[in-house]
PDB file of N, CA and C in Angstrom:
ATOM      1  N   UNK A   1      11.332  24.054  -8.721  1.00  0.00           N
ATOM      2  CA  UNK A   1      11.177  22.675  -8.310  1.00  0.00           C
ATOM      3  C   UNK A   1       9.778  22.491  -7.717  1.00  0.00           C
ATOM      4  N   UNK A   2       9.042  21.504  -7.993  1.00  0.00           N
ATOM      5  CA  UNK A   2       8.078  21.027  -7.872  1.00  0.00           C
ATOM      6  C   UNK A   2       8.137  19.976  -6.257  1.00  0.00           C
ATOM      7  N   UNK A   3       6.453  20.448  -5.235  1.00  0.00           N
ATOM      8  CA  UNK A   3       6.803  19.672  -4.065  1.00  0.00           C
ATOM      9  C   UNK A   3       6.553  18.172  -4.741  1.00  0.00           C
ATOM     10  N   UNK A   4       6.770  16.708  -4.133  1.00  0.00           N
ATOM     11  CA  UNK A   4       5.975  15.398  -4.800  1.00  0.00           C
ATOM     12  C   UNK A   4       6.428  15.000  -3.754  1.00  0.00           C
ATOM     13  N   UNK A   5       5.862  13.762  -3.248  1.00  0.00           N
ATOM     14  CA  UNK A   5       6.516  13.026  -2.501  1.00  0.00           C
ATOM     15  C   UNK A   5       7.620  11.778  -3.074  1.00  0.00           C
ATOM     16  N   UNK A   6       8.576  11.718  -2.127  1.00  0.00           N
ATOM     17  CA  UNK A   6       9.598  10.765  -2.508  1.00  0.00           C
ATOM     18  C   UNK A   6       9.210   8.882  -1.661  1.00  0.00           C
ATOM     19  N   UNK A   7       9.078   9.014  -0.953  1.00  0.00           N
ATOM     20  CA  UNK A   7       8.757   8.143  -0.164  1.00  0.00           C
ATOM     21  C   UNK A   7       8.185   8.095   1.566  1.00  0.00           C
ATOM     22  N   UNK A   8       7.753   6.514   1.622  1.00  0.00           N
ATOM     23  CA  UNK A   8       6.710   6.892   2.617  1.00  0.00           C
ATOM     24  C   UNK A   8       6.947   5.527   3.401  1.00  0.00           C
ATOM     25  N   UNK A   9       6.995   5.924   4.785  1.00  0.00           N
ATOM     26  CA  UNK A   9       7.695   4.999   5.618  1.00  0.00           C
ATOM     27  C   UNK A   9       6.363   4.947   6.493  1.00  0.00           C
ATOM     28  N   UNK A  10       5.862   3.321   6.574  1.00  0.00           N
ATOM     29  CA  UNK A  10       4.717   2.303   6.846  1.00  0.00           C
ATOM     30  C   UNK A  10       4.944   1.828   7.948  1.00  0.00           C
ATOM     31  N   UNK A  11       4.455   2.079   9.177  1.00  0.00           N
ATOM     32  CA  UNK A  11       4.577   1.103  10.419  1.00  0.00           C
ATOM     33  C   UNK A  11       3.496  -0.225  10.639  1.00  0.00           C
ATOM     34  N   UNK A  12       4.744  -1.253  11.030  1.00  0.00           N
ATOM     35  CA  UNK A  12       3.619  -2.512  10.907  1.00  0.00           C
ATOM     36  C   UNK A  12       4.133  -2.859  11.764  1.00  0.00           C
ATOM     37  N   UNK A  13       3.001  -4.078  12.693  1.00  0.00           N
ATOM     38  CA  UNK A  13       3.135  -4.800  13.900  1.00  0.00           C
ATOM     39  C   UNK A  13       3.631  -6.312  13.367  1.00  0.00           C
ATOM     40  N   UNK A  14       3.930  -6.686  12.198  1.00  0.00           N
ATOM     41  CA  UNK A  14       4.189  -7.846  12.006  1.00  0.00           C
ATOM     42  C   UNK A  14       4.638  -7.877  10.625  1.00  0.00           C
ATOM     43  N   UNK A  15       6.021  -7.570  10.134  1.00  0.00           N
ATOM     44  CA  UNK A  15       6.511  -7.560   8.789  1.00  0.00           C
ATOM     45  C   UNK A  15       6.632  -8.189   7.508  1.00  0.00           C
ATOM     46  N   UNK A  16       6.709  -9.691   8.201  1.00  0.00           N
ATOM     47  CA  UNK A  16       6.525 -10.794   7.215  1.00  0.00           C
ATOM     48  C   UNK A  16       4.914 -11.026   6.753  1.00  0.00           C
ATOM     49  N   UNK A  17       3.785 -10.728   7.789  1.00  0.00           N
ATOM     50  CA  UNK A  17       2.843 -10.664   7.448  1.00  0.00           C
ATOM     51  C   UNK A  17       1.950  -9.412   6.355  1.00  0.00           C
ATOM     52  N   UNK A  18       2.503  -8.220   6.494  1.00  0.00           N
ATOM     53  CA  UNK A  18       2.223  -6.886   5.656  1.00  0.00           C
ATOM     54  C   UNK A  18       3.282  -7.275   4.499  1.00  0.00           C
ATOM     55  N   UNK A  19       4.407  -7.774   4.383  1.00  0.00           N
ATOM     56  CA  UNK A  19       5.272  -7.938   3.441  1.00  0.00           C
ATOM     57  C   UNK A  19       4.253  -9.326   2.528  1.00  0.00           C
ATOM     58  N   UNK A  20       3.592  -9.914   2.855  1.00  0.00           N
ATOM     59  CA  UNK A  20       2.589 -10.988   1.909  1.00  0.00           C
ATOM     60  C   UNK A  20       1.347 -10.166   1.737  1.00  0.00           C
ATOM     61  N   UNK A  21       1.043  -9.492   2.756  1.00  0.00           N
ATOM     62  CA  UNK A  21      -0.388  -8.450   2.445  1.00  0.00           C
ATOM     63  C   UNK A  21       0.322  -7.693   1.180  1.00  0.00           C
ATOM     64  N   UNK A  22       1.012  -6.803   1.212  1.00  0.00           N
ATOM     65  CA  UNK A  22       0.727  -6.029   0.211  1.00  0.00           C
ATOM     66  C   UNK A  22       1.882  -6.365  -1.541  1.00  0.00           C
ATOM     67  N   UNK A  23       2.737  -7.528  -1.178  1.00  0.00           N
ATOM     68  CA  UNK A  23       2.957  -8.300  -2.409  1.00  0.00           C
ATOM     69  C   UNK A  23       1.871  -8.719  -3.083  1.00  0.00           C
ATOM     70  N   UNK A  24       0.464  -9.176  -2.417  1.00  0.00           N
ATOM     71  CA  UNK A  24      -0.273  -9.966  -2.978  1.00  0.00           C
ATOM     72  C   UNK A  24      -1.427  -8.697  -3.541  1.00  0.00           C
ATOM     73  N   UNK A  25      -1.629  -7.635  -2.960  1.00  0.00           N
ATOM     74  CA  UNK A  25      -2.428  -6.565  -3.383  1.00  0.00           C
ATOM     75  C   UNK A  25      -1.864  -5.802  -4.735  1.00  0.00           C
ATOM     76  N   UNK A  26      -0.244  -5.652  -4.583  1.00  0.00           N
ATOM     77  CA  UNK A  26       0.535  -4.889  -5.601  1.00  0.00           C
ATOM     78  C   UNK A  26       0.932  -5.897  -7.015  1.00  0.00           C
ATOM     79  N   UNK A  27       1.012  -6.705  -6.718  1.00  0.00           N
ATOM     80  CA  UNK A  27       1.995  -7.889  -7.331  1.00  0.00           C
ATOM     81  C   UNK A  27       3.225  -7.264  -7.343  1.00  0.00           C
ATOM     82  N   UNK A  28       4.014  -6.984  -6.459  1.00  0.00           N
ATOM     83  CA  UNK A  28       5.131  -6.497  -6.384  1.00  0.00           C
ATOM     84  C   UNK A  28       5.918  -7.470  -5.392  1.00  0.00           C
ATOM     85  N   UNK A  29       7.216  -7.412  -5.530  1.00  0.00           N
ATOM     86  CA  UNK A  29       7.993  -7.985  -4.649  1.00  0.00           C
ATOM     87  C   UNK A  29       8.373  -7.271  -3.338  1.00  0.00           C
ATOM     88  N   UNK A  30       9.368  -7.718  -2.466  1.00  0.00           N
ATOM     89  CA  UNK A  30       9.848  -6.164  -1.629  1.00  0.00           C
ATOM     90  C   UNK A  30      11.479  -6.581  -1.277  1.00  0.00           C
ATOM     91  N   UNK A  31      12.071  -5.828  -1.101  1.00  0.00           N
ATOM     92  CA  UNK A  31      13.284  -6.136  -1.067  1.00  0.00           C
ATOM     93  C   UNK A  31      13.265  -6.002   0.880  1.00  0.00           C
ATOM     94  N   UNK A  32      14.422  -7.034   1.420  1.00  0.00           N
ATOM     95  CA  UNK A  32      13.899  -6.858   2.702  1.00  0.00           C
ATOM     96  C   UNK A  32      15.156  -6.984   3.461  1.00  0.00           C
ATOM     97  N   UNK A  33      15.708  -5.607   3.969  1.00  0.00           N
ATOM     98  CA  UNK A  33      16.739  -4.731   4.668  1.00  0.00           C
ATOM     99  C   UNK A  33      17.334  -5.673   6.114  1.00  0.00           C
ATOM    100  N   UNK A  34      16.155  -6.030   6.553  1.00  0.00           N
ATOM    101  CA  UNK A  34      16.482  -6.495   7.872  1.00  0.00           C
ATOM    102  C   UNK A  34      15.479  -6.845   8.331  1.00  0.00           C
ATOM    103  N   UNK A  35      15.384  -7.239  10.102  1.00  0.00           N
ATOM    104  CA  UNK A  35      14.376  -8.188  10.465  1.00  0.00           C
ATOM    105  C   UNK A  35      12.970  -7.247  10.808  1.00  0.00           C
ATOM    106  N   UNK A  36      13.101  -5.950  10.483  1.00  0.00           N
ATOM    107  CA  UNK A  36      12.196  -5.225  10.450  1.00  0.00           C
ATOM    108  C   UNK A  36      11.721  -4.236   9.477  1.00  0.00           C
ATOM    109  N   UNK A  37      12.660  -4.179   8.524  1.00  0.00           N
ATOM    110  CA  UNK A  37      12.642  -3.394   7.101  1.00  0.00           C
ATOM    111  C   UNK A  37      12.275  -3.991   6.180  1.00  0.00           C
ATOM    112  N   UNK A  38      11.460  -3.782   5.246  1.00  0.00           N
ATOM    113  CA  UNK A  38      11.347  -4.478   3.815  1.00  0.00           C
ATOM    114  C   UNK A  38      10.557  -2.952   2.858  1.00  0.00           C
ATOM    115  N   UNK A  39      11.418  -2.637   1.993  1.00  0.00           N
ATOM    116  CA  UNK A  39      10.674  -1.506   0.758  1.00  0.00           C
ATOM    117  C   UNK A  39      10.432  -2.299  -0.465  1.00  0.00           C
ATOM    118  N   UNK A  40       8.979  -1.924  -0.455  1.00  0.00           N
ATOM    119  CA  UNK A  40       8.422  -2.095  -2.077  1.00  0.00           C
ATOM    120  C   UNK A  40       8.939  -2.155  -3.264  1.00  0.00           C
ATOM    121  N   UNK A  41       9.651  -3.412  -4.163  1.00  0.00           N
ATOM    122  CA  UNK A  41      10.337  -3.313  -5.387  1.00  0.00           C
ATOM    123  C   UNK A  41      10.003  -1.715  -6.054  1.00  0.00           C
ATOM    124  N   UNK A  42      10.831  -1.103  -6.763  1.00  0.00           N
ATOM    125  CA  UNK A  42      10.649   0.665  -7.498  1.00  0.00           C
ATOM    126  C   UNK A  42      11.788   0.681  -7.891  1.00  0.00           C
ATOM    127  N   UNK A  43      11.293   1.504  -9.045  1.00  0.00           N
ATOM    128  CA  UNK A  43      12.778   2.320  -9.885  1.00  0.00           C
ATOM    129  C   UNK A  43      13.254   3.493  -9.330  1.00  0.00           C
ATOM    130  N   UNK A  44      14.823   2.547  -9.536  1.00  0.00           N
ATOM    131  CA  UNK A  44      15.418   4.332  -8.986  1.00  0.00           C
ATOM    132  C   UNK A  44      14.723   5.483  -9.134  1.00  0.00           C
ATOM    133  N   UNK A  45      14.834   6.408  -7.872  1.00  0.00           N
ATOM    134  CA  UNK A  45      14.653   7.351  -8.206  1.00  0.00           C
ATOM    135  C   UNK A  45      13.079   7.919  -8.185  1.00  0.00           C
ATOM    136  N   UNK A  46      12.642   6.737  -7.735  1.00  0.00           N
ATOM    137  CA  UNK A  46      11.002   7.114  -7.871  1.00  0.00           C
ATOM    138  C   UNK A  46      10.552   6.592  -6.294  1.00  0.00           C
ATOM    139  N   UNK A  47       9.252   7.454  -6.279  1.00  0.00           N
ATOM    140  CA  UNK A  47       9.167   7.234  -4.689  1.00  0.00           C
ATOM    141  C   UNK A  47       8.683   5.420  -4.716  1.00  0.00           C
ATOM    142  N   UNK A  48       8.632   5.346  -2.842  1.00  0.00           N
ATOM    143  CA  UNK A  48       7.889   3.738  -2.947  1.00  0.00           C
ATOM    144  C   UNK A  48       7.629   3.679  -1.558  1.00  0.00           C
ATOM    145  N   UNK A  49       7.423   2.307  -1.155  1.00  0.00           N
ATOM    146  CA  UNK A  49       7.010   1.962   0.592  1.00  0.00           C
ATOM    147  C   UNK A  49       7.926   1.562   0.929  1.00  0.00           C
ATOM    148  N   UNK A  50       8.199   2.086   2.411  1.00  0.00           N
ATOM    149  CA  UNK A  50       9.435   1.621   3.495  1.00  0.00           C
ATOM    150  C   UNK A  50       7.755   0.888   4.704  1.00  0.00           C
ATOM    151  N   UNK A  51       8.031  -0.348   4.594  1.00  0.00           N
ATOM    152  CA  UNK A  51       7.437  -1.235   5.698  1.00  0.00           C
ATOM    153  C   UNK A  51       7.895  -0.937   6.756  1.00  0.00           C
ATOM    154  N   UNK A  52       8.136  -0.546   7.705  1.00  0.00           N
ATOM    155  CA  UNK A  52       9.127  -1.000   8.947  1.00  0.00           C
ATOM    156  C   UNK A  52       8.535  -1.099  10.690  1.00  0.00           C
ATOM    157  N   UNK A  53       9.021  -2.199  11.381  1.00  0.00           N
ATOM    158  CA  UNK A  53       8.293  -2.769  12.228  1.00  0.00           C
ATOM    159  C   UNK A  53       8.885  -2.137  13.553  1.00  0.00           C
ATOM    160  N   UNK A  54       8.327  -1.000  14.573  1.00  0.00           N
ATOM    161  CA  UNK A  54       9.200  -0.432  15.328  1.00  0.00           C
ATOM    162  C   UNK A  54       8.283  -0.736  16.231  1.00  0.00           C
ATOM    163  N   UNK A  55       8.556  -0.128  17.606  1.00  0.00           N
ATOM    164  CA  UNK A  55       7.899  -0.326  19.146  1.00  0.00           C
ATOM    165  C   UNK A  55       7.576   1.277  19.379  1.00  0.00           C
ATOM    166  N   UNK A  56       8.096   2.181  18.394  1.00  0.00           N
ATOM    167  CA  UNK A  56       8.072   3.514  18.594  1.00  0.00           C
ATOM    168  C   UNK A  56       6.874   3.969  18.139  1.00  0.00           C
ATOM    169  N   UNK A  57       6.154   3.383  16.659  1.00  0.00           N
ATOM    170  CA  UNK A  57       5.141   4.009  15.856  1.00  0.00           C
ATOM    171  C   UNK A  57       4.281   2.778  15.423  1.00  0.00           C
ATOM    172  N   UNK A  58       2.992   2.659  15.385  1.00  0.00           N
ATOM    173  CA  UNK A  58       2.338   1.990  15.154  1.00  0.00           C
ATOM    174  C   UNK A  58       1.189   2.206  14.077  1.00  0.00           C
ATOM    175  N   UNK A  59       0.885   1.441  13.534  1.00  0.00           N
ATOM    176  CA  UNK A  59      -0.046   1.885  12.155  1.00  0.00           C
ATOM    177  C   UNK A  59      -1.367   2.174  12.767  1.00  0.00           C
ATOM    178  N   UNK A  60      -1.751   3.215  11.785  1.00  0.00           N
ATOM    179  CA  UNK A  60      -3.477   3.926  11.950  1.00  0.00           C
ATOM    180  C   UNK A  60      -3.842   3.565  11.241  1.00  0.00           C
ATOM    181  N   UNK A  61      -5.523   3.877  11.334  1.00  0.00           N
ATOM    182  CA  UNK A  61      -6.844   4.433  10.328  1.00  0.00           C
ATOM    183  C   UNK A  61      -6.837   5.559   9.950  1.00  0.00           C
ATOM    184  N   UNK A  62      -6.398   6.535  11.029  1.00  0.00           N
ATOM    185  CA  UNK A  62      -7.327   8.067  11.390  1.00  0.00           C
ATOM    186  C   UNK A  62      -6.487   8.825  10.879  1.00  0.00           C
ATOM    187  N   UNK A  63      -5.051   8.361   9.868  1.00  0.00           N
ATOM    188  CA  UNK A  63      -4.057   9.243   9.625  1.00  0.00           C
ATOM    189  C   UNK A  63      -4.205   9.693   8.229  1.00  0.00           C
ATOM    190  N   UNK A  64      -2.844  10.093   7.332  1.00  0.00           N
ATOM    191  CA  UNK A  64      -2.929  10.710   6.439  1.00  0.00           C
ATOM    192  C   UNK A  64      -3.354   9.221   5.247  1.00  0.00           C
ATOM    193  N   UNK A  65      -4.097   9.699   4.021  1.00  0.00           N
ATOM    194  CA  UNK A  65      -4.465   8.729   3.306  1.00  0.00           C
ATOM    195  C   UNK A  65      -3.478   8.161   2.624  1.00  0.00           C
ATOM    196  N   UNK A  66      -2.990   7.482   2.079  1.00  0.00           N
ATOM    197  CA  UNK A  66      -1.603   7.326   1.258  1.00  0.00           C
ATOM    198  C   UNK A  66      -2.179   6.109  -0.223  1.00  0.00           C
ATOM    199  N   UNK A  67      -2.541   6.811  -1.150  1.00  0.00           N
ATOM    200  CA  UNK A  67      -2.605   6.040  -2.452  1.00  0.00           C
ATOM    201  C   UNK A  67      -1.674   5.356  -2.751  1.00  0.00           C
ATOM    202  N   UNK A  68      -1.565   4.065  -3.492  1.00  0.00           N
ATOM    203  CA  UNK A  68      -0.443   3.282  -4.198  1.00  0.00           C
ATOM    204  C   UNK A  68      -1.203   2.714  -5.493  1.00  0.00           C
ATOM    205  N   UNK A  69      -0.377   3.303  -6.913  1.00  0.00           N
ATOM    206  CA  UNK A  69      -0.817   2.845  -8.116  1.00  0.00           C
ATOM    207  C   UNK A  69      -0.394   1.173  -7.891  1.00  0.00           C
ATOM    208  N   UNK A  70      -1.365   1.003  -8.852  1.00  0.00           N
ATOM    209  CA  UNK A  70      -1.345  -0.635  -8.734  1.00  0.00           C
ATOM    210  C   UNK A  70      -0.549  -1.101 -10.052  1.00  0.00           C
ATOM    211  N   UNK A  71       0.078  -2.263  -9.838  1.00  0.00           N
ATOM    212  CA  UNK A  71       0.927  -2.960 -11.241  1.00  0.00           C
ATOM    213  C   UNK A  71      -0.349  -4.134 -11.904  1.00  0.00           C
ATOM    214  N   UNK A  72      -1.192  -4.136 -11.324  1.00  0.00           N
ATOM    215  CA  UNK A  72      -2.552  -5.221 -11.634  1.00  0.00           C
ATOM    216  C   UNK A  72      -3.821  -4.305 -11.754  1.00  0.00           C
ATOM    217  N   UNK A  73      -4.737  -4.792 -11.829  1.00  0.00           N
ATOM    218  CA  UNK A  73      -6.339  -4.440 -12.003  1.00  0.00           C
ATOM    219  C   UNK A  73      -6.322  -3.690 -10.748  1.00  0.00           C
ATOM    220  N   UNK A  74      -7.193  -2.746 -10.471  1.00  0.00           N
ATOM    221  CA  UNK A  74      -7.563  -3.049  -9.027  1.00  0.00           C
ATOM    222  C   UNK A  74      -8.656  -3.931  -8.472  1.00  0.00           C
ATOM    223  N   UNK A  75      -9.478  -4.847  -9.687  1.00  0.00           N
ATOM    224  CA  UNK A  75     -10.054  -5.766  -9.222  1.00  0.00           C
ATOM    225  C   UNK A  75      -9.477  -6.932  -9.151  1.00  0.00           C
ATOM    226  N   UNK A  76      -8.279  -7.272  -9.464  1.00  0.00           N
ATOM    227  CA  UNK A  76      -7.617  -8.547  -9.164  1.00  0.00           C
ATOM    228  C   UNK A  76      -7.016  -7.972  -7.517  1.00  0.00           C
ATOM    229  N   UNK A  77      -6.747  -6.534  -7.663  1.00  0.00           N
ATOM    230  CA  UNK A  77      -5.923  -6.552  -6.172  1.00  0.00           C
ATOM    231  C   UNK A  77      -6.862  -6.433  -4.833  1.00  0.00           C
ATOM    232  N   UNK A  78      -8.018  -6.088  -5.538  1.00  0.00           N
ATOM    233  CA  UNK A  78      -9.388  -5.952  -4.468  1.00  0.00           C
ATOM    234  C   UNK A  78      -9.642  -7.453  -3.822  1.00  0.00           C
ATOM    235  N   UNK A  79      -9.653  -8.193  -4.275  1.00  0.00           N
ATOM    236  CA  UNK A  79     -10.032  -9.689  -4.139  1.00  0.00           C
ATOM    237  C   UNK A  79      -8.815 -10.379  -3.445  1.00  0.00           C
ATOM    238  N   UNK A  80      -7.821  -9.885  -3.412  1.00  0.00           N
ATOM    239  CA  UNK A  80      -6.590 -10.262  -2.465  1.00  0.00           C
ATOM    240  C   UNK A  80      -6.581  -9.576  -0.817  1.00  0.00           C
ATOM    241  N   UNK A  81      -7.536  -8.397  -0.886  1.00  0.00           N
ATOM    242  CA  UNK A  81      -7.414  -7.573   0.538  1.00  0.00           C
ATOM    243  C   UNK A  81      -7.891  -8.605   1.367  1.00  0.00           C
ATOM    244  N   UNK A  82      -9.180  -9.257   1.074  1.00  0.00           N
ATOM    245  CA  UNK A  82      -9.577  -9.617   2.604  1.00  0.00           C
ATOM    246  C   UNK A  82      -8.982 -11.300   3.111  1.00  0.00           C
ATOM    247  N   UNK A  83      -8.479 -11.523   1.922  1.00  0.00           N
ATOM    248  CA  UNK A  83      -8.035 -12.986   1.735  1.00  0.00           C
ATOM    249  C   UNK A  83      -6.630 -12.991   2.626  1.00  0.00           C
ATOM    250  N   UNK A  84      -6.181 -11.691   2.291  1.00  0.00           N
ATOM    251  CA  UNK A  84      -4.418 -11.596   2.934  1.00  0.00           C
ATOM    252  C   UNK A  84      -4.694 -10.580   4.605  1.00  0.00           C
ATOM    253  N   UNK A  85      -5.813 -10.768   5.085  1.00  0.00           N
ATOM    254  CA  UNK A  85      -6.148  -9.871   6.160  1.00  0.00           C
ATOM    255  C   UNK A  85      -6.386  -8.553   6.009  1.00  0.00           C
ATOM    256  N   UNK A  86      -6.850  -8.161   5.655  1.00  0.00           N
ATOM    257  CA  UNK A  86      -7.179  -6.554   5.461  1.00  0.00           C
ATOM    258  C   UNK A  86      -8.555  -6.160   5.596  1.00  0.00           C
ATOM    259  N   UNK A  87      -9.325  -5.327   4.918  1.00  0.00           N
ATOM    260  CA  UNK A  87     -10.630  -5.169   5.487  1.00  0.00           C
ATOM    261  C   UNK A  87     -10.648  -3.714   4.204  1.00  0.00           C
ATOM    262  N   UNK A  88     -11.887  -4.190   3.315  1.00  0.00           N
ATOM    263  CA  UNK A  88     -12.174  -3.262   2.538  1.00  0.00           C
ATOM    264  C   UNK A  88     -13.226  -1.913   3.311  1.00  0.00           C
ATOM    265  N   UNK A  89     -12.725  -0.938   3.451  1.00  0.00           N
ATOM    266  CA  UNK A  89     -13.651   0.219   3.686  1.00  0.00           C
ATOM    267  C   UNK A  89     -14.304   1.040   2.878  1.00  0.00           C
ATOM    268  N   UNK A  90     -14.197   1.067   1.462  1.00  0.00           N
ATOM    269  CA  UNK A  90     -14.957   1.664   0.555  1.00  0.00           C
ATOM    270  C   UNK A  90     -14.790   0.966  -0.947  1.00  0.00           C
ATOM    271  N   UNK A  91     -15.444   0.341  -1.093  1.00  0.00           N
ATOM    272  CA  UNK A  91     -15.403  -0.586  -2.648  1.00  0.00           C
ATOM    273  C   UNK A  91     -14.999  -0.060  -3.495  1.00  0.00           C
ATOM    274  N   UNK A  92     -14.411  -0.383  -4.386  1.00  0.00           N
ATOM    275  CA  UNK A  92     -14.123   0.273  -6.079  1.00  0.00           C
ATOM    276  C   UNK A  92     -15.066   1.448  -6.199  1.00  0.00           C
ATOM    277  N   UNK A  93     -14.886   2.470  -6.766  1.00  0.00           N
ATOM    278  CA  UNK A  93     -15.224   3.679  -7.065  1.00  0.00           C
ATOM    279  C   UNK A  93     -14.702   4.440  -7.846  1.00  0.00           C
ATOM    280  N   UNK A  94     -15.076   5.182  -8.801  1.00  0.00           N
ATOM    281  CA  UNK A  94     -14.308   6.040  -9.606  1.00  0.00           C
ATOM    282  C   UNK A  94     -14.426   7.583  -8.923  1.00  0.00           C
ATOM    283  N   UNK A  95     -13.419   7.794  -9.305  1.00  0.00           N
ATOM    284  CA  UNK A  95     -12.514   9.333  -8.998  1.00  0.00           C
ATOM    285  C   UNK A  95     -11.968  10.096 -10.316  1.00  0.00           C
ATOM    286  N   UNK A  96     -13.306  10.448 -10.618  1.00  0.00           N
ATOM    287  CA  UNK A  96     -13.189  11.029 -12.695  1.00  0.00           C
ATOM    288  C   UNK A  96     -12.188  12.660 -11.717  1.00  0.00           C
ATOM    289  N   UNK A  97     -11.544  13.013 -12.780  1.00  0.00           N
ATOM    290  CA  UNK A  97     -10.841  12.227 -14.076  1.00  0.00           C
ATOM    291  C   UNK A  97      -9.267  11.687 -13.617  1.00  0.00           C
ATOM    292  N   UNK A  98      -9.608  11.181 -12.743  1.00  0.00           N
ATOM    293  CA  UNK A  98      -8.073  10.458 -12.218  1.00  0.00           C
ATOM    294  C   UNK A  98      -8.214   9.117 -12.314  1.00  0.00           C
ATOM    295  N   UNK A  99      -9.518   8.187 -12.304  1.00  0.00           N
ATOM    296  CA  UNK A  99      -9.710   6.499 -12.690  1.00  0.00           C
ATOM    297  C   UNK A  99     -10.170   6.232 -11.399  1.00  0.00           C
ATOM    298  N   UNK A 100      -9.754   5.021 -10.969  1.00  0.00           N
ATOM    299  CA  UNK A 100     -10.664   4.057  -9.788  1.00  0.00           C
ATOM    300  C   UNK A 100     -10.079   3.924  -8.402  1.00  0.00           C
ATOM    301  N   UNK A 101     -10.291   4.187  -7.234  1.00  0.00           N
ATOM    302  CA  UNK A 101      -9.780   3.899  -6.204  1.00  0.00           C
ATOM    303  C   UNK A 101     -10.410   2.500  -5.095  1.00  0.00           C
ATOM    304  N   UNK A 102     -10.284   1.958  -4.019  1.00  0.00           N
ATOM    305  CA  UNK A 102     -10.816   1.349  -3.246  1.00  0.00           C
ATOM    306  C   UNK A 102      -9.679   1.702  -1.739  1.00  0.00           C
ATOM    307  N   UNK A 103     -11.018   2.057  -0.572  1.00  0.00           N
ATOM    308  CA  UNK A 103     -10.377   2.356   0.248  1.00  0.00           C
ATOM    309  C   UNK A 103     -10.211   1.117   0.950  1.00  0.00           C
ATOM    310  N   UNK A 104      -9.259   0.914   1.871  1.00  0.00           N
ATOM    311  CA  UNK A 104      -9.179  -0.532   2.523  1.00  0.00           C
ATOM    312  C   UNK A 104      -7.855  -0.183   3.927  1.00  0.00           C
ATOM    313  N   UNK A 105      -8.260  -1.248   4.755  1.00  0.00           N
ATOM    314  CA  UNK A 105      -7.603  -1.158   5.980  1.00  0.00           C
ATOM    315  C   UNK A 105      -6.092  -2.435   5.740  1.00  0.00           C
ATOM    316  N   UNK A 106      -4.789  -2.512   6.136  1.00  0.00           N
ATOM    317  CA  UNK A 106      -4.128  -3.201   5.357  1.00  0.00           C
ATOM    318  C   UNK A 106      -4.069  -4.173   6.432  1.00  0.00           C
ATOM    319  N   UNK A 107      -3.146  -5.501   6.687  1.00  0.00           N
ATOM    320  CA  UNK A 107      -3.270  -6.432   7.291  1.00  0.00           C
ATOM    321  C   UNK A 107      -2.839  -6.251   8.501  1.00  0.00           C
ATOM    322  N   UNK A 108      -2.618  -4.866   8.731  1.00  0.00           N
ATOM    323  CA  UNK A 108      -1.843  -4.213  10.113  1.00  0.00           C
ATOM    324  C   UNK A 108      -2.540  -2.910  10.317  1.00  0.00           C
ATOM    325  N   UNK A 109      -3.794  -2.520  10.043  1.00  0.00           N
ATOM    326  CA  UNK A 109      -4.463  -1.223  10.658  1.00  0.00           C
ATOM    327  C   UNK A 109      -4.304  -0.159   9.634  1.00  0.00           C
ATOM    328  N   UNK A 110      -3.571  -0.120   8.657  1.00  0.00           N
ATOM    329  CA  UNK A 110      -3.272   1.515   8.038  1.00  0.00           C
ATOM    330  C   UNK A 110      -4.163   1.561   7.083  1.00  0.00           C
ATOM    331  N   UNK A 111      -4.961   2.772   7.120  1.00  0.00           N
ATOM    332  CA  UNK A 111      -5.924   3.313   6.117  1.00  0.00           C
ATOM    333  C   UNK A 111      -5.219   3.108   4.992  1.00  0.00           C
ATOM    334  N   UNK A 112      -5.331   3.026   3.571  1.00  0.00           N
ATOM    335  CA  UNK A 112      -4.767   3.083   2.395  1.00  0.00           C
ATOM    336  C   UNK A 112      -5.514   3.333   1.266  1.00  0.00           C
ATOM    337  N   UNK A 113      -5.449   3.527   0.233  1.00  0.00           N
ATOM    338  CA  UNK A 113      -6.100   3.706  -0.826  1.00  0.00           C
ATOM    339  C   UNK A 113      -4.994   3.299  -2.147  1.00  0.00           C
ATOM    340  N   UNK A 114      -5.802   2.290  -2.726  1.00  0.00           N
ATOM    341  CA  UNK A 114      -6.034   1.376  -3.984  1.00  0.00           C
ATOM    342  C   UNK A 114      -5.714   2.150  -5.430  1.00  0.00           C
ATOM    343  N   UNK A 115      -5.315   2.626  -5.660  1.00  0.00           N
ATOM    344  CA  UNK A 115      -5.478   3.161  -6.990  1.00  0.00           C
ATOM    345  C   UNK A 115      -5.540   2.425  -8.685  1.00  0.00           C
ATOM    346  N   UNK A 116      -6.154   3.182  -9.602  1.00  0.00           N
ATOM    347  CA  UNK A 116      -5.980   2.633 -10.624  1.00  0.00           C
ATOM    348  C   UNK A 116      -6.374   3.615 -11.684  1.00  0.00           C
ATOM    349  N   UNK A 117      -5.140   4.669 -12.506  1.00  0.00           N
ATOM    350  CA  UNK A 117      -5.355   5.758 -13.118  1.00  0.00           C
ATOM    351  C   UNK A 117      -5.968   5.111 -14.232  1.00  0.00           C
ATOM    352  N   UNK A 118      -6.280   5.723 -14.967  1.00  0.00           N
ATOM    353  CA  UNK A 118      -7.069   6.088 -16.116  1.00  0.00           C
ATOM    354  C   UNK A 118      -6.415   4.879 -17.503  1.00  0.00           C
ATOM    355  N   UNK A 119      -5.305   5.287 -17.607  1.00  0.00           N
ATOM    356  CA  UNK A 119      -4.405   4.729 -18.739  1.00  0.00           C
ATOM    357  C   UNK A 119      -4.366   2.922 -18.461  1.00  0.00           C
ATOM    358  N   UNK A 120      -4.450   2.593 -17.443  1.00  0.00           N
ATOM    359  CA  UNK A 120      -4.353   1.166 -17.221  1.00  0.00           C
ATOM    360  C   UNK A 120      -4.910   0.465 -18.095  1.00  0.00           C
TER     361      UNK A 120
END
């Protein structure tokens, strides 16, 4: 068995607001658990984002990087970061032979990275 990750649980200070930040970056929907939960539309079985808004954990910069393939361009989703609050930290760039990334801060503090493999 192979390690991969399954999923990845997102602390945000304001849910409804990161739940429009990163619909509008992904074009994805999110399905939304409760008044502090909402995970990233995904197929069974495949990893995705757990949003969730606690008093316990709060979102970073300085932490681990966390890529998300994109369902759009990453230049249509680049042009949504700063519009939906976020803050681009490293512009479009390629990452041969894996395709294009952009680093960016999300509408609640968390470092992230943009992806966009090769095949798109």
């Amino acid at each position: 068995m192979t390690s991969e990750v399954v999923w990845v649980d997102l602390p945000v200070t304001d849910l409804k607001r990161a739940m429009t930040f990163y619909s509008a970056i992904t074009a994805s929907k999110f399905h939304h658990f409760s008044e502090q939960v909402a995970a990233l539309d995904h197929k069974s079985g495949h990893a995705s984002i757990c949003l969730f808004q606690s008093t316990d954990e709060s979102p970073s910069k300085e932490g681990a990087l966390i890529y998300i393939n994109l369902s759009q361009s990453i230049e249509n989703a680049i042009k949504q970061v700063e519009i939906n609050g976020g803050k681009i930290i490293r512009p479009i760039h390629e990452i041969q032979p894996y395709g294009k990334r952009a680093i960016i801060l999300d509408s609640e503090g968390n470092r992230i990275a943009l992806h966009e493999p090769l095949d798109n």
